[in-house]
Protein backbone atom coordinates (compact mmCIF):
# COMPACT_ATOMS: atom_id res chain seq x y z
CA UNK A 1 -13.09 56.03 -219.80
CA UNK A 2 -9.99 55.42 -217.57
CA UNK A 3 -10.86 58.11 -215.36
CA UNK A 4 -14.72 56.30 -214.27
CA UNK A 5 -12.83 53.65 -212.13
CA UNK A 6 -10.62 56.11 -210.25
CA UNK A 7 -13.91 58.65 -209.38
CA UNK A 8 -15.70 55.34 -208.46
CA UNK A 9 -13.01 54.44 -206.12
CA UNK A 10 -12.62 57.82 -204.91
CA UNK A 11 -16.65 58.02 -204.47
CA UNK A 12 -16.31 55.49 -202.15
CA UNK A 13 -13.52 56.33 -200.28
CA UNK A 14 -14.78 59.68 -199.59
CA UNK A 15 -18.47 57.69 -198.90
CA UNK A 16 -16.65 55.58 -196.09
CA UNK A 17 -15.17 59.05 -194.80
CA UNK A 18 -18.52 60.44 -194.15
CA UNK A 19 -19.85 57.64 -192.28
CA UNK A 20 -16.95 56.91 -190.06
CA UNK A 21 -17.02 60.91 -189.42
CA UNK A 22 -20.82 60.67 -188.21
CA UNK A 23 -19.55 57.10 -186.07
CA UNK A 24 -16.59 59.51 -184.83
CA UNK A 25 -19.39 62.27 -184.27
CA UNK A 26 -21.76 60.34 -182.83
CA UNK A 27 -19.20 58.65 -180.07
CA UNK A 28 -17.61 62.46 -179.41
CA UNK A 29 -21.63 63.32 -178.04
CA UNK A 30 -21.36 60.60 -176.23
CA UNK A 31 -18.16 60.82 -174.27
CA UNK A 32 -19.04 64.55 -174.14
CA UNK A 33 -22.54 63.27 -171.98
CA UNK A 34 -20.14 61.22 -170.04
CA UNK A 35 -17.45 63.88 -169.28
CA UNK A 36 -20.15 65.85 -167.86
CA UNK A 37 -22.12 63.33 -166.14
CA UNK A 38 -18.96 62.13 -164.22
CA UNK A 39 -17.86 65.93 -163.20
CA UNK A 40 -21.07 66.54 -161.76
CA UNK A 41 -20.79 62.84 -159.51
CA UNK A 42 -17.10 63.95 -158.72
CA UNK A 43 -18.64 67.57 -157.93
CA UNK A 44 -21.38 66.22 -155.35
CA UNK A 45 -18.77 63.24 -154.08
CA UNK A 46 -16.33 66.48 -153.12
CA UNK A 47 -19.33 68.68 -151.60
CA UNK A 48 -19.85 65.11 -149.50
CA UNK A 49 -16.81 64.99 -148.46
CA UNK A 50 -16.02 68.01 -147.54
CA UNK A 51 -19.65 68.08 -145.06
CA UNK A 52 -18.63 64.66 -144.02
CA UNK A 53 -15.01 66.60 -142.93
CA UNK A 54 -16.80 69.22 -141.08
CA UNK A 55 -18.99 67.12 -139.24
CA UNK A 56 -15.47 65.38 -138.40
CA UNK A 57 -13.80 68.45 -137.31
CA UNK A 58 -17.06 69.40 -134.81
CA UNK A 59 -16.83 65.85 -132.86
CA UNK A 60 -13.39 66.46 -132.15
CA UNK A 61 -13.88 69.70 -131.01
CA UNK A 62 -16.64 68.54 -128.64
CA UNK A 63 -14.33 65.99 -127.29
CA UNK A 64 -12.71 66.90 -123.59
CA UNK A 65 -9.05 66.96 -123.84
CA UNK A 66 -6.88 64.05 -122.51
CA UNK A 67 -5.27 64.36 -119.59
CA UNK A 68 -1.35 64.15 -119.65
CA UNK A 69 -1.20 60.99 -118.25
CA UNK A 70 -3.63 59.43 -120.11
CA UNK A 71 -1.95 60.55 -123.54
CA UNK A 72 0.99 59.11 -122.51
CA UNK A 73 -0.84 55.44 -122.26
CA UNK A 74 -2.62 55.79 -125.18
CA UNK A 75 0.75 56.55 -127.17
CA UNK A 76 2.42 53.27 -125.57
CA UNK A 77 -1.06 51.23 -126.09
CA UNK A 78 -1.59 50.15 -129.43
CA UNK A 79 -4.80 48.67 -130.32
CA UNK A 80 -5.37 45.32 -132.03
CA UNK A 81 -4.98 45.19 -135.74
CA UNK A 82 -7.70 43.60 -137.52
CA UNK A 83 -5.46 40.25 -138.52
CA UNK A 84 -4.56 39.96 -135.54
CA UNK A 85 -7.96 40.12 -133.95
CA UNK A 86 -8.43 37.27 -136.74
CA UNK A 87 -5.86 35.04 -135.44
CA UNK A 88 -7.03 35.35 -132.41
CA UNK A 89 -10.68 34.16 -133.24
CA UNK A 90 -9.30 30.58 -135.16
């Protein structure tokens, strides 16, 4: 009757197996469901993006070209940075 012990014990063990492999099975779905969920946000974020870039690209191409003289002010001009524009306004 020695052995009755050791089964029970191994009963058990392989019970406590089985239920953590349904937990682990269980979580996998989930995470699965998730993977997906997130591609398909990243998927429509991208296809946003990349309209967003196009629309982008079109106002610049309907804007008239600078003069010479004016692109050399703008590159010596350099506009306010926000903390400054802060300091400014205490």
């Amino acid at each position: 009757m020695s052995q009755s012990p050791l089964i029970d014990q191994i009963s058990e063990r392989v019970e406590r197996l089985l239920l953590r492999q349904e937990e682990l099975r269980r979580t996998n779905a989930l995470l699965t469901q998730q993977v997906r969920q997130l591609t398909h946000e990243r998927d429509s974020l991208q296809s946003r993006l990349l309209a967003a870039r196009a629309r982008v690209d079109a106002l610049i191409d309907r804007l008239p070209p600078a003069s010479a003289s004016m692109a050399g002010a703008d590159a010596t001009t350099t506009p306010p940075t926000a903390a400054a524009a802060q300091g400014k306004a205490q």
